[in-house]
PDB file of N, CA and C in Angstrom:
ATOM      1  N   UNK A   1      95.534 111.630  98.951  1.00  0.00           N
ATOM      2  CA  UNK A   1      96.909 111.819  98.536  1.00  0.00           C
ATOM      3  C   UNK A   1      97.306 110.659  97.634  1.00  0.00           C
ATOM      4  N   UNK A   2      98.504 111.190  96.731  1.00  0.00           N
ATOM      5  CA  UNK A   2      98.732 109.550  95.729  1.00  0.00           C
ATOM      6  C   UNK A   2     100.132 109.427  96.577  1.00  0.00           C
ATOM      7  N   UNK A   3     100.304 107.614  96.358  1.00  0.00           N
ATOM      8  CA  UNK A   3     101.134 107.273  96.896  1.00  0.00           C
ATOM      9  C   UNK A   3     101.459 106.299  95.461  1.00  0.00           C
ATOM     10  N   UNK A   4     102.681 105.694  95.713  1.00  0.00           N
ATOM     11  CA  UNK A   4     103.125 104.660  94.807  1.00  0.00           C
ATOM     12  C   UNK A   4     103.464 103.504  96.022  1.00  0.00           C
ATOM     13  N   UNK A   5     102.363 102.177  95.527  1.00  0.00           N
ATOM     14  CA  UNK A   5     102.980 100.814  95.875  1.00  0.00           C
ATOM     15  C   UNK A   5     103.484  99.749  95.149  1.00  0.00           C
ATOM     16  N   UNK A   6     104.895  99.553  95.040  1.00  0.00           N
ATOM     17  CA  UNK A   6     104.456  98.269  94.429  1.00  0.00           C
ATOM     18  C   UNK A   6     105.107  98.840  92.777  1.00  0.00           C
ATOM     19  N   UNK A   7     105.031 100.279  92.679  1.00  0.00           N
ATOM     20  CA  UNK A   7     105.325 100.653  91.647  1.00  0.00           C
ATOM     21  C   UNK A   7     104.178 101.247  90.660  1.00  0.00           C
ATOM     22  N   UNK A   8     102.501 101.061  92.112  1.00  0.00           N
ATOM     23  CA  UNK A   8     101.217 101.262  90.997  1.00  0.00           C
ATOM     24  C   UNK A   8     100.872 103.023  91.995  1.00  0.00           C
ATOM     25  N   UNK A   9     100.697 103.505  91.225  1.00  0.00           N
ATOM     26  CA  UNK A   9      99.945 104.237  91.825  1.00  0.00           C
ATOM     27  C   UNK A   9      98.270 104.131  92.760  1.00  0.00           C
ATOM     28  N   UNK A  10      98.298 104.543  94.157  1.00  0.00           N
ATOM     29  CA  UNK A  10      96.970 104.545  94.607  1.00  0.00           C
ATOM     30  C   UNK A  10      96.801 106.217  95.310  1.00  0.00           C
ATOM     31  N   UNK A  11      95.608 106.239  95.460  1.00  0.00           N
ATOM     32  CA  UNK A  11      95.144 106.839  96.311  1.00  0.00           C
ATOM     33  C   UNK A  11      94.648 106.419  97.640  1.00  0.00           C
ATOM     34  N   UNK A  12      94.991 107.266  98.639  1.00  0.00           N
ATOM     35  CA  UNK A  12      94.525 107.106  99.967  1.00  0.00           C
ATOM     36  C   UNK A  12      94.174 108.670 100.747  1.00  0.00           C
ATOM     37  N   UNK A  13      93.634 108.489 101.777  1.00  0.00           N
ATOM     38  CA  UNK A  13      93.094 109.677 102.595  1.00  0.00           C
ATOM     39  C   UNK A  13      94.863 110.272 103.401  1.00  0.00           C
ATOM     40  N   UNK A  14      94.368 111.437 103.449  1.00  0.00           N
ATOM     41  CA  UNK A  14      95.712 112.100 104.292  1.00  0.00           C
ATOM     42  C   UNK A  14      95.816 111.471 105.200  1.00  0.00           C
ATOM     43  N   UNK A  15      96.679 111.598 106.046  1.00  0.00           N
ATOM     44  CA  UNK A  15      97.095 110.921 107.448  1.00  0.00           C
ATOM     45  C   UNK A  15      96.789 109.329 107.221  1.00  0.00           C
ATOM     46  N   UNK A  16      96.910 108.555 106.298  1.00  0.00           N
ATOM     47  CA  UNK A  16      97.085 107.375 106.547  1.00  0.00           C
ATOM     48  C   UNK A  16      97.982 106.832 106.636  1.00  0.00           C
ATOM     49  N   UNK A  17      98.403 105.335 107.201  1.00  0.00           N
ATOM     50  CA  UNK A  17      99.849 105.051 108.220  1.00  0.00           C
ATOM     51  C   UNK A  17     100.031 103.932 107.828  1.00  0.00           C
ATOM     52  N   UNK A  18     101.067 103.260 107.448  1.00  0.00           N
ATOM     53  CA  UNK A  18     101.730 101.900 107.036  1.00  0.00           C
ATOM     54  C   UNK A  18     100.675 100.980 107.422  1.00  0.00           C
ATOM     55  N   UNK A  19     100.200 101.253 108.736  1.00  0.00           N
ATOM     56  CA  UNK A  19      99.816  99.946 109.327  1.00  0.00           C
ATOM     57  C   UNK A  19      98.446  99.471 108.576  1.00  0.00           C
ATOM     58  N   UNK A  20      97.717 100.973 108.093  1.00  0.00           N
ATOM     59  CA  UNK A  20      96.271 100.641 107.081  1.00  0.00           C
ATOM     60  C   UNK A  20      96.305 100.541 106.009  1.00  0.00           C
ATOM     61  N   UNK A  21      97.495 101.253 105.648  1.00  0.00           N
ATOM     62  CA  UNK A  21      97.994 100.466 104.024  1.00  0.00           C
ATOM     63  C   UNK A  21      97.928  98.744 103.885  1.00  0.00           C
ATOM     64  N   UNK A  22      98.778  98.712 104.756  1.00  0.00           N
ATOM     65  CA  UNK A  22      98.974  96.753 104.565  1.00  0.00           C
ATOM     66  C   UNK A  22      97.624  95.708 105.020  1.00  0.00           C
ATOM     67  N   UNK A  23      96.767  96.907 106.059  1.00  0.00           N
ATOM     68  CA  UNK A  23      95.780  95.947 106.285  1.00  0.00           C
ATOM     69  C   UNK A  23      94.626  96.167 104.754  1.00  0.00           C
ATOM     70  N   UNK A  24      95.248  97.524 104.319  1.00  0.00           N
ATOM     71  CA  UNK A  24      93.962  97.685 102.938  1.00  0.00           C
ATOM     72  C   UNK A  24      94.742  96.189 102.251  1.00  0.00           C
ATOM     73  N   UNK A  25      95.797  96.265 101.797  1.00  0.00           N
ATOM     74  CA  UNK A  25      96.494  95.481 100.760  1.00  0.00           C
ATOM     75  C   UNK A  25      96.312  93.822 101.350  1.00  0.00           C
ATOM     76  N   UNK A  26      95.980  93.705 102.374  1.00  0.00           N
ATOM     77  CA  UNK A  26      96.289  91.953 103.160  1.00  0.00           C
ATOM     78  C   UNK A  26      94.739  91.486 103.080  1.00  0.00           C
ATOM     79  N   UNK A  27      93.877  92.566 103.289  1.00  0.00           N
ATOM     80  CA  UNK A  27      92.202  92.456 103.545  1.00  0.00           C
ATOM     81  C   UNK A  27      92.066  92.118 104.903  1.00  0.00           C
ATOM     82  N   UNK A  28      93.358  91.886 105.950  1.00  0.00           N
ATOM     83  CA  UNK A  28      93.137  91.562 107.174  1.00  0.00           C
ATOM     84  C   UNK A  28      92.925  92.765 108.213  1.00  0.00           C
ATOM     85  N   UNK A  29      92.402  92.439 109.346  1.00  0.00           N
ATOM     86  CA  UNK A  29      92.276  93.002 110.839  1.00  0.00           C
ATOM     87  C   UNK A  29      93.921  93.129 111.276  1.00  0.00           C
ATOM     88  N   UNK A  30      94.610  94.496 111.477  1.00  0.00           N
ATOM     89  CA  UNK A  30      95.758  94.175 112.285  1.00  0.00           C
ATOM     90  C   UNK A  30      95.575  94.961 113.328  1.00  0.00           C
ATOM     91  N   UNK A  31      96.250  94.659 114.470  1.00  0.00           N
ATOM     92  CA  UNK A  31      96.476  95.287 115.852  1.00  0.00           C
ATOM     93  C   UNK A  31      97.464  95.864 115.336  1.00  0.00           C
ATOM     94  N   UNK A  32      97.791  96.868 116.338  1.00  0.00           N
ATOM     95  CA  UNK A  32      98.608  98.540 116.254  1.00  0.00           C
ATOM     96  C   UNK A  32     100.282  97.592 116.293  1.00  0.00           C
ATOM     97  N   UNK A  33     100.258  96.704 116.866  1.00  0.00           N
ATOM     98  CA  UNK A  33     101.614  95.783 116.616  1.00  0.00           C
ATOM     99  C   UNK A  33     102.092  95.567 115.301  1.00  0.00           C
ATOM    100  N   UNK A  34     100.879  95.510 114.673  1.00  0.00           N
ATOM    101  CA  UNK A  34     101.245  95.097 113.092  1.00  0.00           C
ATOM    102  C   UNK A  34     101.109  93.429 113.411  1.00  0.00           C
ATOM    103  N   UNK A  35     100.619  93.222 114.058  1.00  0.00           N
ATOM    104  CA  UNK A  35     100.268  91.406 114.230  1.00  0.00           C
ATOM    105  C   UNK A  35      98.531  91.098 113.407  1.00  0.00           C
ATOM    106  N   UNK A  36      98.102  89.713 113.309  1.00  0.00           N
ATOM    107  CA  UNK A  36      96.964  89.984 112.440  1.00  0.00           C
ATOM    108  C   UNK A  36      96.146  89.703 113.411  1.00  0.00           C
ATOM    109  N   UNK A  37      94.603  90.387 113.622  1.00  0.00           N
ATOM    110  CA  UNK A  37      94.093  89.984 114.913  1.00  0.00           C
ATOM    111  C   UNK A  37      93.715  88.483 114.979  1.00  0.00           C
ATOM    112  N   UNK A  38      93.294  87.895 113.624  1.00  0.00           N
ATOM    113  CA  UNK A  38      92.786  86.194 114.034  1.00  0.00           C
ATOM    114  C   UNK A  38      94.657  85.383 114.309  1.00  0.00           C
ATOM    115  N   UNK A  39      95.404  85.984 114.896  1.00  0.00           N
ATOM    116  CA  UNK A  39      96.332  85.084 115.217  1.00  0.00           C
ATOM    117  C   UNK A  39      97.403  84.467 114.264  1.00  0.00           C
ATOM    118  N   UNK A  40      96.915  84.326 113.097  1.00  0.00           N
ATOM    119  CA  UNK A  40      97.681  83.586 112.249  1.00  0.00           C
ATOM    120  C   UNK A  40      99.289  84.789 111.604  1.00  0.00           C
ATOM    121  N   UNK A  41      99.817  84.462 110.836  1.00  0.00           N
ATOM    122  CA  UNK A  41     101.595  84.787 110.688  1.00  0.00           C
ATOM    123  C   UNK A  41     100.982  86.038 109.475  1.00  0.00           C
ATOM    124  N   UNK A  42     101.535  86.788 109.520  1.00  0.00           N
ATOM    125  CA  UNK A  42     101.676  87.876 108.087  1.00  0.00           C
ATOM    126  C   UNK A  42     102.484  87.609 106.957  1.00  0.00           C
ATOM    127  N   UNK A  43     103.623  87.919 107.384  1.00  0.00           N
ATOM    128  CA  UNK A  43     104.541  87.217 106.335  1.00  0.00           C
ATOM    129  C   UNK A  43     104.675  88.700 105.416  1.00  0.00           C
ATOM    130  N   UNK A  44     104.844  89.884 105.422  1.00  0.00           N
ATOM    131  CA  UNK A  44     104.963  90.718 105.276  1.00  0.00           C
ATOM    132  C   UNK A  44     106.315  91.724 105.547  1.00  0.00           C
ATOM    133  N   UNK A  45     106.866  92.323 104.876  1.00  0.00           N
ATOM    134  CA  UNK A  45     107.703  93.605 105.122  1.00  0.00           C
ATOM    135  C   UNK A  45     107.340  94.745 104.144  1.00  0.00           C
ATOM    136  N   UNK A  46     107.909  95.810 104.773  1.00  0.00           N
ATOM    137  CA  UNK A  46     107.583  97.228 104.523  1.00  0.00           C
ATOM    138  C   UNK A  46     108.547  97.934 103.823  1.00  0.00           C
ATOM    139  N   UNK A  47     109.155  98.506 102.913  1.00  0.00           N
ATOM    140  CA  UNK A  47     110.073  99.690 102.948  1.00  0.00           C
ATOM    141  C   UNK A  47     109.479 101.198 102.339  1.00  0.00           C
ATOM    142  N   UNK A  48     109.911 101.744 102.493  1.00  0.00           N
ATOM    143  CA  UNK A  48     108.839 103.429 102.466  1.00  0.00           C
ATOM    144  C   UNK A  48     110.119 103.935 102.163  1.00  0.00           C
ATOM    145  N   UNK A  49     110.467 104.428 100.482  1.00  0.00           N
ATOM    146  CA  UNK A  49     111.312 105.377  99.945  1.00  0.00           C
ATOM    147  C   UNK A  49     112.390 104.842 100.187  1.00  0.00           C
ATOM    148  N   UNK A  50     112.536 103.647  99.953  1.00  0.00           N
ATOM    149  CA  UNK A  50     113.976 102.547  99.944  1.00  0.00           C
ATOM    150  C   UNK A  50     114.531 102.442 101.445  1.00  0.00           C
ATOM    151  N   UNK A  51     113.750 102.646 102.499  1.00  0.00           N
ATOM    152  CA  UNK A  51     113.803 102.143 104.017  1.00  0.00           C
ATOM    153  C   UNK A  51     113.024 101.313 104.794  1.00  0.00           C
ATOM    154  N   UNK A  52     113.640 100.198 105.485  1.00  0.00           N
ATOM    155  CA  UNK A  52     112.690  98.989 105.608  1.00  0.00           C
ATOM    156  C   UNK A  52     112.046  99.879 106.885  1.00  0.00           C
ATOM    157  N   UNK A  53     110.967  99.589 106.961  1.00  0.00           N
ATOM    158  CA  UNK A  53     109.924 100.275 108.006  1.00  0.00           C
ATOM    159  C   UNK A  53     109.574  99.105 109.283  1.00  0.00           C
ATOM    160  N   UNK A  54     110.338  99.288 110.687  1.00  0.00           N
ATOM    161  CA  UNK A  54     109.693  97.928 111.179  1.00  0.00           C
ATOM    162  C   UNK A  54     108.603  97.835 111.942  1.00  0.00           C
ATOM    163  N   UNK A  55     108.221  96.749 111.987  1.00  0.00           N
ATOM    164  CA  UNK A  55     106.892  96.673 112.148  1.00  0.00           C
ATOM    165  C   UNK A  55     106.139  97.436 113.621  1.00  0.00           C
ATOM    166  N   UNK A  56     107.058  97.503 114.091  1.00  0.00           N
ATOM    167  CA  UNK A  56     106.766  98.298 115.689  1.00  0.00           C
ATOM    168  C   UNK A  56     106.164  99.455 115.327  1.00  0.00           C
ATOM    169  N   UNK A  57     106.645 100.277 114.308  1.00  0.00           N
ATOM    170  CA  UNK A  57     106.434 101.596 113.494  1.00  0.00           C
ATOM    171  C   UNK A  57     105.486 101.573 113.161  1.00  0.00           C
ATOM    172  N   UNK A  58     104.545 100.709 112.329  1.00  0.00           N
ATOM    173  CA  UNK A  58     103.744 100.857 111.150  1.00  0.00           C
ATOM    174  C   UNK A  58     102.671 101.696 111.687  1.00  0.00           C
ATOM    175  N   UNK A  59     102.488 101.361 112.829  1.00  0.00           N
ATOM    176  CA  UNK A  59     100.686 102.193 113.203  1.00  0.00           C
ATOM    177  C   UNK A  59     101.277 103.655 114.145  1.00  0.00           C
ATOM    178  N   UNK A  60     102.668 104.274 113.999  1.00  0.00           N
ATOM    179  CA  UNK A  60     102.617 105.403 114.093  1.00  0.00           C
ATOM    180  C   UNK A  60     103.339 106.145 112.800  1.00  0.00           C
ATOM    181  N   UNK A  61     103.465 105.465 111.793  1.00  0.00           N
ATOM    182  CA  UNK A  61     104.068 106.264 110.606  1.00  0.00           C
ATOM    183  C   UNK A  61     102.888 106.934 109.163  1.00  0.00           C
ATOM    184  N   UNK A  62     103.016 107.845 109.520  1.00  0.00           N
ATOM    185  CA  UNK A  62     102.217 108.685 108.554  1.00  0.00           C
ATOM    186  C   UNK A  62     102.539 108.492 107.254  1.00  0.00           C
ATOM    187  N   UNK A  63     101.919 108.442 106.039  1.00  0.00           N
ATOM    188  CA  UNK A  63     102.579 108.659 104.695  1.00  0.00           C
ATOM    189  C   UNK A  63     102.371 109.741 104.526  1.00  0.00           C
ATOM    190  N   UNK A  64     102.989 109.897 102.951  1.00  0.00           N
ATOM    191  CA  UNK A  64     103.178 111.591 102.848  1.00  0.00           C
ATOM    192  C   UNK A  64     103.088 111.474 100.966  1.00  0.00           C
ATOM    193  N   UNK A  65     102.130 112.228 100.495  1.00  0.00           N
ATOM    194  CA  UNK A  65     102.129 112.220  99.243  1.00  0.00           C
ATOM    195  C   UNK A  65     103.746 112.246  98.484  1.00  0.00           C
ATOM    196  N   UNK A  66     103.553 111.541  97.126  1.00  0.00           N
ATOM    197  CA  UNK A  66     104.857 110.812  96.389  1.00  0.00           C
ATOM    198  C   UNK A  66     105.665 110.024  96.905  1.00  0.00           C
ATOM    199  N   UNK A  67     105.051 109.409  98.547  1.00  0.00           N
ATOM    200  CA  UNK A  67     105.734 108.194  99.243  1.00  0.00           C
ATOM    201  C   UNK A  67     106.040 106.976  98.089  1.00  0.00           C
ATOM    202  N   UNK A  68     106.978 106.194  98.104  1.00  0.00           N
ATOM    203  CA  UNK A  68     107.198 105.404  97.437  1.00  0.00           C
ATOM    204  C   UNK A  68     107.233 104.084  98.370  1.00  0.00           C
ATOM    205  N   UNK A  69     106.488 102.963  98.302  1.00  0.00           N
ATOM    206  CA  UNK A  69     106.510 101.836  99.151  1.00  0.00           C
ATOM    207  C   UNK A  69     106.281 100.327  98.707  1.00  0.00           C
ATOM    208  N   UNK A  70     107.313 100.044  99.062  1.00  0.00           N
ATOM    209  CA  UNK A  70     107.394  98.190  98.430  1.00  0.00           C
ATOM    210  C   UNK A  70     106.601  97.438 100.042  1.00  0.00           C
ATOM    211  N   UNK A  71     105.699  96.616  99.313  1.00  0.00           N
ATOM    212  CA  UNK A  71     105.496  95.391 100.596  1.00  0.00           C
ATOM    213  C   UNK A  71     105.803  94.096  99.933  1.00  0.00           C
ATOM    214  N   UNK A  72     106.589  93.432 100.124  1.00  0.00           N
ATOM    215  CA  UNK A  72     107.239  92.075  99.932  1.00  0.00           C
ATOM    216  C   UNK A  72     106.538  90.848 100.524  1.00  0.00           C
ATOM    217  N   UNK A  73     106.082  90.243 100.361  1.00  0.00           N
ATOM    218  CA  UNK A  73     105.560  88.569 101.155  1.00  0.00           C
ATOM    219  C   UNK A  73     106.518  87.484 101.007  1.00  0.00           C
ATOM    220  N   UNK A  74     106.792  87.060 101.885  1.00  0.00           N
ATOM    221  CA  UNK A  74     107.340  86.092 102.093  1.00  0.00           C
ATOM    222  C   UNK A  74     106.300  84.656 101.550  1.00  0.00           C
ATOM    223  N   UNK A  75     107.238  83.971 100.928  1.00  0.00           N
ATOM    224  CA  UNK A  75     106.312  83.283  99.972  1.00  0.00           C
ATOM    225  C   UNK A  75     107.749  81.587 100.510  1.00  0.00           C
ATOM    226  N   UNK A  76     106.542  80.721 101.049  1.00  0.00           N
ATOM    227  CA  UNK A  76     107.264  79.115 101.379  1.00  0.00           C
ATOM    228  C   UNK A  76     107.444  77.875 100.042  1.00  0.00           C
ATOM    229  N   UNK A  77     108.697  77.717 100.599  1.00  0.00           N
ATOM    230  CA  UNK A  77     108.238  76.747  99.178  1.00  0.00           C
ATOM    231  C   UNK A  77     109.722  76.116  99.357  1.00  0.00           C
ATOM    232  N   UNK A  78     110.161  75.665  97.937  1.00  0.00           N
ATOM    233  CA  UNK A  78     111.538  75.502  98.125  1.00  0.00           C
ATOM    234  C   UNK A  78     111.952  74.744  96.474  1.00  0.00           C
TER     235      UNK A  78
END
């Protein structure tokens, strides 16, 4: 199915779910929490068709072809 992230177009398999999107896009291991499995912080948010998606959600939310989805990082600095 195509999805838009970010504003790019990708492809992904049907039934795929926020939570494997962000681990395709992070390159990390996440638990169904949306936590990363080696422990360390994400620093990540979700919105899917201009709705923030929270993270409790991610590993039961399905996408759906022409989904539209921003992931944002939180970026330290000052």
């Amino acid at each position: 199915m195509k999805i838009m992230v970010n504003r790019r177009a990708q492809e992904l398999e049907a039934g795929a779910t926020v939570l494997e999107l962000v681990a395709l896009h992070t390159g990390r291991s996440l638990f169904e929490s949306g936590q990363p499995s080696d422990g360390g912080r994400l620093g990540i948010a979700v919105a899917r068709n201009g709705e923030l998606v929270p993270r409790r959600c991610w590993a039961a939310m399905e996408l759906n072809e022409s989904d539209e989805l921003d992931l944002v990082t939180a970026v330290q600095g000052g």
